[in-house]
N, C-alpha and C. Protein backbone atom coordinates (compact mmCIF):
# COMPACT_ATOMS: atom_id res chain seq x y z
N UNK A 1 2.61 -11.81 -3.59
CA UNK A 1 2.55 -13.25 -3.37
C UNK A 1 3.63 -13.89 -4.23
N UNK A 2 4.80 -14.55 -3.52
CA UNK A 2 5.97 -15.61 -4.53
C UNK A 2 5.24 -16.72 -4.96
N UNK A 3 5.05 -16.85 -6.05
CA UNK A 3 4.61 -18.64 -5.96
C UNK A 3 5.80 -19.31 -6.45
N UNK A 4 5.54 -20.62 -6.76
CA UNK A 4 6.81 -22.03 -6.05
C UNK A 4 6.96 -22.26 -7.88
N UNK A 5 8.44 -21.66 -8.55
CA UNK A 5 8.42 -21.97 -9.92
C UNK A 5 9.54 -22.60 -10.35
N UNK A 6 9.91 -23.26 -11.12
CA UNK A 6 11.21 -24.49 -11.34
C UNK A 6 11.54 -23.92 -12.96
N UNK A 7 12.37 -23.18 -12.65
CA UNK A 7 13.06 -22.31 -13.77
C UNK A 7 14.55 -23.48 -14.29
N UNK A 8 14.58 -24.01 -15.62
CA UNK A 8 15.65 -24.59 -16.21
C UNK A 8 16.51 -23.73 -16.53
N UNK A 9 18.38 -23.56 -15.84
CA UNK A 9 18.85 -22.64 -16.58
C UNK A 9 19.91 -23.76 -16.87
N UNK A 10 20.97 -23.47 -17.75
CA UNK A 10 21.70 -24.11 -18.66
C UNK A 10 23.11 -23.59 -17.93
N UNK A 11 23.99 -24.67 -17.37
CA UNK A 11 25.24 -25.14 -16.70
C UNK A 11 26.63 -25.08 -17.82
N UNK A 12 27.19 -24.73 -17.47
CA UNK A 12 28.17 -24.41 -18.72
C UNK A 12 28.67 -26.02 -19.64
N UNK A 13 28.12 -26.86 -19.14
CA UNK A 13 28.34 -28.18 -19.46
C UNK A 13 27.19 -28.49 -20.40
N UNK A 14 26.34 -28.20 -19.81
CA UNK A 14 25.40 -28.07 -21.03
C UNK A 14 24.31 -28.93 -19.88
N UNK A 15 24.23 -29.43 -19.41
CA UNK A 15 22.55 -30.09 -18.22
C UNK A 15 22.09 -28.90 -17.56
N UNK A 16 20.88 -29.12 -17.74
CA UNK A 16 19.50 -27.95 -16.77
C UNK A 16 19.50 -28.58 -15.35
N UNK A 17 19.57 -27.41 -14.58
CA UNK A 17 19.48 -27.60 -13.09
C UNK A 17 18.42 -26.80 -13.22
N UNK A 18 17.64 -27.25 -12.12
CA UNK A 18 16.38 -26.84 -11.46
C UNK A 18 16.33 -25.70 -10.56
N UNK A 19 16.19 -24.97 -10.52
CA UNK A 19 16.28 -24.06 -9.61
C UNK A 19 14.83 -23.31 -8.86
N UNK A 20 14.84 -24.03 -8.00
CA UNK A 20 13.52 -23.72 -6.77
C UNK A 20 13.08 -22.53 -6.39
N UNK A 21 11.96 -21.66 -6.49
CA UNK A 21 12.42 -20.61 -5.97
C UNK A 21 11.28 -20.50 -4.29
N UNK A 22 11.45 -19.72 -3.98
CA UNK A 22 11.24 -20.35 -2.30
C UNK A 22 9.51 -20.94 -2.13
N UNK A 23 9.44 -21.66 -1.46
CA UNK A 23 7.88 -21.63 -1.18
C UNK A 23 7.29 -20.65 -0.18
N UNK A 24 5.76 -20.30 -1.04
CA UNK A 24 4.68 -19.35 -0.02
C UNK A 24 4.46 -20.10 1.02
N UNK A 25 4.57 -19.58 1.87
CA UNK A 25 3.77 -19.51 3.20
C UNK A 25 2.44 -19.49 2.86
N UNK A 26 1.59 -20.44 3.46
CA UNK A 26 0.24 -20.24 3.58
C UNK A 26 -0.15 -19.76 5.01
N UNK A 27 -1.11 -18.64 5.34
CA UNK A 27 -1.64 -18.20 6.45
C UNK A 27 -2.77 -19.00 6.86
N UNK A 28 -2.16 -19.56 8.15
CA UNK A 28 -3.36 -20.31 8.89
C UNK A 28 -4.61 -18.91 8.86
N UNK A 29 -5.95 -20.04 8.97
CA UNK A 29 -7.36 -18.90 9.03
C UNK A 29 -7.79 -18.99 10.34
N UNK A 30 -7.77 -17.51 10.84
CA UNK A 30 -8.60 -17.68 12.31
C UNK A 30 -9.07 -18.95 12.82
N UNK A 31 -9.10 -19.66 13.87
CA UNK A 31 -9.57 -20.68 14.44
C UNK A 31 -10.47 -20.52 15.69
N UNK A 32 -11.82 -19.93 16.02
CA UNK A 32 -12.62 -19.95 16.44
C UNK A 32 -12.92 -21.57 17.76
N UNK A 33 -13.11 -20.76 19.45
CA UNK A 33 -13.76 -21.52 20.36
C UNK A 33 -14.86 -21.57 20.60
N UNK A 34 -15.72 -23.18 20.45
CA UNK A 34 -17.24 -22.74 20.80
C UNK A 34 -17.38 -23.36 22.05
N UNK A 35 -17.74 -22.50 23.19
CA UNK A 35 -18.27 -22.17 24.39
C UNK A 35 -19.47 -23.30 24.99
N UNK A 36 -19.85 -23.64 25.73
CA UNK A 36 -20.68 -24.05 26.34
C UNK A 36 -20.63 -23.61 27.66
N UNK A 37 -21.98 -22.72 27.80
CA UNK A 37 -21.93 -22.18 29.07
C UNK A 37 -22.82 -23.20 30.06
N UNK A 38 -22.91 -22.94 31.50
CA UNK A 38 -23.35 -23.73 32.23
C UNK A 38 -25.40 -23.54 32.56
N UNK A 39 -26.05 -24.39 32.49
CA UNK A 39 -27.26 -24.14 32.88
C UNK A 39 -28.11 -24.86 33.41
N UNK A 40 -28.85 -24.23 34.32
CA UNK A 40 -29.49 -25.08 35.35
C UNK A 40 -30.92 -25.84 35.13
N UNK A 41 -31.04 -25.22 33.75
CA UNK A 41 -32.15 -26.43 33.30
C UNK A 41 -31.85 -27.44 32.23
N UNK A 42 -31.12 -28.21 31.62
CA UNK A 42 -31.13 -29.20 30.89
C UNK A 42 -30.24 -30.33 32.21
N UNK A 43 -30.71 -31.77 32.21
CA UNK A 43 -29.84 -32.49 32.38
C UNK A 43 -28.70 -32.82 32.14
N UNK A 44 -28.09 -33.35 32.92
CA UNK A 44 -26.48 -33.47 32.25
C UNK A 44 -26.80 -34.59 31.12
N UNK A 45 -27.35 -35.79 31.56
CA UNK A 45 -27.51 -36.44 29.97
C UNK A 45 -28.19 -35.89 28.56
N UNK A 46 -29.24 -35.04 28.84
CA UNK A 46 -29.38 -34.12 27.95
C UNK A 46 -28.26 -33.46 27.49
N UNK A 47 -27.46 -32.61 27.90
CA UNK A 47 -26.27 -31.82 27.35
C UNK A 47 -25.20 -32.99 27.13
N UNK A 48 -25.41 -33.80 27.30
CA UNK A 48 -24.43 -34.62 26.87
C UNK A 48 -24.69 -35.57 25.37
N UNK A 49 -25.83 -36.05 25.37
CA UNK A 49 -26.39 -36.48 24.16
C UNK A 49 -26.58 -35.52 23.19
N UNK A 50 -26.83 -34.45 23.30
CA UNK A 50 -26.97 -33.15 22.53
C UNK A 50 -25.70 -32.55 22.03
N UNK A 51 -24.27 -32.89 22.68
CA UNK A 51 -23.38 -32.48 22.06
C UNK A 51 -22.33 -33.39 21.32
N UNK A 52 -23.19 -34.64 21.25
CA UNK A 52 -23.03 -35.37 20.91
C UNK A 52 -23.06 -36.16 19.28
N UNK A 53 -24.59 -35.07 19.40
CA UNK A 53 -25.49 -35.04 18.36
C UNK A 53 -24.72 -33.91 17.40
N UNK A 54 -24.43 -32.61 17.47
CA UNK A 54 -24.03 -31.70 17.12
C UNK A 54 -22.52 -31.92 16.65
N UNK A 55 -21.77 -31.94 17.72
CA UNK A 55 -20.07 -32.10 17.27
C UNK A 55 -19.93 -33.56 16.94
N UNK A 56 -20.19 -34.57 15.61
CA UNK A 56 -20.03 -35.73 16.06
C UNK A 56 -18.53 -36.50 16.24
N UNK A 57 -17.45 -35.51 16.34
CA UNK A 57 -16.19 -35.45 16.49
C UNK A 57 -16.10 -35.39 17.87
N UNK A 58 -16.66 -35.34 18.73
CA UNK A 58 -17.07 -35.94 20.28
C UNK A 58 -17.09 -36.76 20.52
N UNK A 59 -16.60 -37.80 21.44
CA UNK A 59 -16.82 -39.21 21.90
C UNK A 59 -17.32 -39.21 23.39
N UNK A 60 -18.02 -39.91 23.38
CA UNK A 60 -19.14 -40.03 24.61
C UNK A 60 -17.84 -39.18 26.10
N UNK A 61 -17.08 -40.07 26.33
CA UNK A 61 -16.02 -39.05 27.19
C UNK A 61 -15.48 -37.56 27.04
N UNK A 62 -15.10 -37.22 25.86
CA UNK A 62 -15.20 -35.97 25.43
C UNK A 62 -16.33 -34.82 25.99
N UNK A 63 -17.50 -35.46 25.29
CA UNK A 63 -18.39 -34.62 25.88
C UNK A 63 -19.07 -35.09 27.07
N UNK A 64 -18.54 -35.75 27.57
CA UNK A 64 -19.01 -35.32 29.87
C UNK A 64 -17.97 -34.91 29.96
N UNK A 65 -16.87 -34.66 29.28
CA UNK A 65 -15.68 -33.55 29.91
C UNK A 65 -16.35 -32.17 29.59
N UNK A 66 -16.77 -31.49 28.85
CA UNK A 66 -16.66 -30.46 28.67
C UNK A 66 -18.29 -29.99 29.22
N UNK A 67 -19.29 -31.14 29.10
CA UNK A 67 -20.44 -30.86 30.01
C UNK A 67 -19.98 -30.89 31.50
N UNK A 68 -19.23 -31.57 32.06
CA UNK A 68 -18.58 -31.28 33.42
C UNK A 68 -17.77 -30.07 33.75
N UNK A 69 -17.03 -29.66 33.15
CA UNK A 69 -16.16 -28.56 32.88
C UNK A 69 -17.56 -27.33 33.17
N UNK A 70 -18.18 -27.02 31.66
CA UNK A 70 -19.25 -26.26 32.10
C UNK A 70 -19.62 -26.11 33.70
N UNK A 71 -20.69 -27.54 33.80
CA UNK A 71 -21.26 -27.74 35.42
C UNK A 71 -20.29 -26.83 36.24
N UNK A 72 -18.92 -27.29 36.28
CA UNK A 72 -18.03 -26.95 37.34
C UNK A 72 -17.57 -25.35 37.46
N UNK A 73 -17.02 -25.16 36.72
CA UNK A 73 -16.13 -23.30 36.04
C UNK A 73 -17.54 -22.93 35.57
N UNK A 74 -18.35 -23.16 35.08
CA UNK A 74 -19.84 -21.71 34.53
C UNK A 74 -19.46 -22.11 32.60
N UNK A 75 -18.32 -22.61 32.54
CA UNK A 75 -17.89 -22.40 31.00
C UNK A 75 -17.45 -23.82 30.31
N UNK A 76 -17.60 -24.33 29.08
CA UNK A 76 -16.81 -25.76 28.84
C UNK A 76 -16.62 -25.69 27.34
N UNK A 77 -15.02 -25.99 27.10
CA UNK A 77 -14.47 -25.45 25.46
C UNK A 77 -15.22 -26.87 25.10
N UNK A 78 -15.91 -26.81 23.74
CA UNK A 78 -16.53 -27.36 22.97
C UNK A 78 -15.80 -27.55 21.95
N UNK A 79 -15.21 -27.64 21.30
CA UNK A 79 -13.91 -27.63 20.05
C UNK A 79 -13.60 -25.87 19.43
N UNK A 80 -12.31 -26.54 19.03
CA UNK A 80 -12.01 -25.29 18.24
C UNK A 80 -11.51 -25.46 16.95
N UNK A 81 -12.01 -24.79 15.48
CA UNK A 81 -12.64 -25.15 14.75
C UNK A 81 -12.69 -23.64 13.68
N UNK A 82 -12.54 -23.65 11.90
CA UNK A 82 -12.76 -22.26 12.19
C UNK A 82 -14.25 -21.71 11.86
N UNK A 83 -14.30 -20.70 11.27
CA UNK A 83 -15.66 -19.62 11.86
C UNK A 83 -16.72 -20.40 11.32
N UNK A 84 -17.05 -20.60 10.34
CA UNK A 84 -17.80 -21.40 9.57
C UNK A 84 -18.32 -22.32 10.58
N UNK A 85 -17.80 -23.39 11.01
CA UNK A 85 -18.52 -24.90 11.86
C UNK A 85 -18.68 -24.36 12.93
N UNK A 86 -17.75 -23.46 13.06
CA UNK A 86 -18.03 -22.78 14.64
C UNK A 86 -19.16 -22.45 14.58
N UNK A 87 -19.63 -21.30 13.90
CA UNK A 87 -20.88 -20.87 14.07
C UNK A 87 -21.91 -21.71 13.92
N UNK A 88 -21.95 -22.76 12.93
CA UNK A 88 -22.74 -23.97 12.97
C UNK A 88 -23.03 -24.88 14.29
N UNK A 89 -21.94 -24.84 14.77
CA UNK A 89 -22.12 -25.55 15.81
C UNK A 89 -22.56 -24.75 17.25
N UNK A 90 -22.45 -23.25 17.29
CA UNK A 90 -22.41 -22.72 18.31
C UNK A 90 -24.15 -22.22 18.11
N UNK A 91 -24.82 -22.41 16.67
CA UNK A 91 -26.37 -21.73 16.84
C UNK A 91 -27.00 -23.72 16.43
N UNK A 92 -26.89 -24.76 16.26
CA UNK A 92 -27.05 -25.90 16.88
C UNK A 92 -27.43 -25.71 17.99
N UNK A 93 -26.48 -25.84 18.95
CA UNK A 93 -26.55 -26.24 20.04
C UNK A 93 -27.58 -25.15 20.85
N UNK A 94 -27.52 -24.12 20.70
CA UNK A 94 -29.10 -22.88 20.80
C UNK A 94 -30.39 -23.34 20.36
N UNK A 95 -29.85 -24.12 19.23
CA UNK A 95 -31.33 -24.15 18.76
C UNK A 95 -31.97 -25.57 19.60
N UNK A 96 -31.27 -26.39 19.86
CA UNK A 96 -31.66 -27.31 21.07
C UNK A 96 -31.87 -27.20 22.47
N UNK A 97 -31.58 -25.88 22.75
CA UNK A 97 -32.06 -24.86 24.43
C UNK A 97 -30.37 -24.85 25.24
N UNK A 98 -29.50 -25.08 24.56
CA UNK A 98 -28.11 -25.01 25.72
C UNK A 98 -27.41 -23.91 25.13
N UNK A 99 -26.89 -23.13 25.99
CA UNK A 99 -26.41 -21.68 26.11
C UNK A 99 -25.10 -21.96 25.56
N UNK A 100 -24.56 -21.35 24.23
CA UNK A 100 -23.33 -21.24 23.63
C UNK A 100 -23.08 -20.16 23.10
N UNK A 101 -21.86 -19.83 23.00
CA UNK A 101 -21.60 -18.65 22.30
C UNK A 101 -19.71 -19.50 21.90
N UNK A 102 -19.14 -18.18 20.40
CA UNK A 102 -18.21 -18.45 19.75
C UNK A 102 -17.24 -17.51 20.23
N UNK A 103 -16.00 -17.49 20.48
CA UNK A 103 -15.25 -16.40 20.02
C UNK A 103 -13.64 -16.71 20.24
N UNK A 104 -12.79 -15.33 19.58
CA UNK A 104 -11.39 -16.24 18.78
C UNK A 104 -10.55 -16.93 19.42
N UNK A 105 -9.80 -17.84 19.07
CA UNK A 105 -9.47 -18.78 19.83
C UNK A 105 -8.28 -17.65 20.93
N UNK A 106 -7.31 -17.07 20.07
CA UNK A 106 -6.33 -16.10 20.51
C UNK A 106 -6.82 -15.32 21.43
């Protein structure tokens, strides 16, 4: 690991220049999709108030997109997010009766 250090060296004139040495790269962390699958027993306003409730980074349009999406394709991306909220949000929404599952965004 380089870390980012500002070394004073001395110029034949006699002033300190700074000298940078490169910056680390930080590695993005996995970023996790949570799923909403489609099902034939909750209402759509149910799944819609419910993911509402859960992701509150949803806005009422947001989520009838992705409760429609579901309805339509069997499947509807719910945010992506990493593993941690994901999973929070993907056993939520189970624990209120709507079928979700997580997995990597890649």
């Amino acid at each position: 690991m380089v870390m980012a250090v500002e070394t004073p060296s001395r110029t034949p004139g006699g002033a300190a220049v700074l000298e940078k040495a490169p910056e680390r790269v930080r590695k993005q962390s996995p970023r996790y999709k949570v799923l909403l699958h489609n099902d034939p027993v909750n209402s759509m306003e149910y799944v819609v108030s419910t993911l509402r409730q859960v992701v509150p980074q949803l806005s009422e349009q947001d989520a009838m997109a992705v409760m429609l999406e579901a309805h339509n394709t069997g499947v509807g991306l719910v945010i992506v997010c990493d593993l941690e909220p994901a999973e929070f949000y993907c056993e939520t929404l189970k624990g209120k009766g709507l079928t979700s599952t997580i997995e990597p965004e890649n």
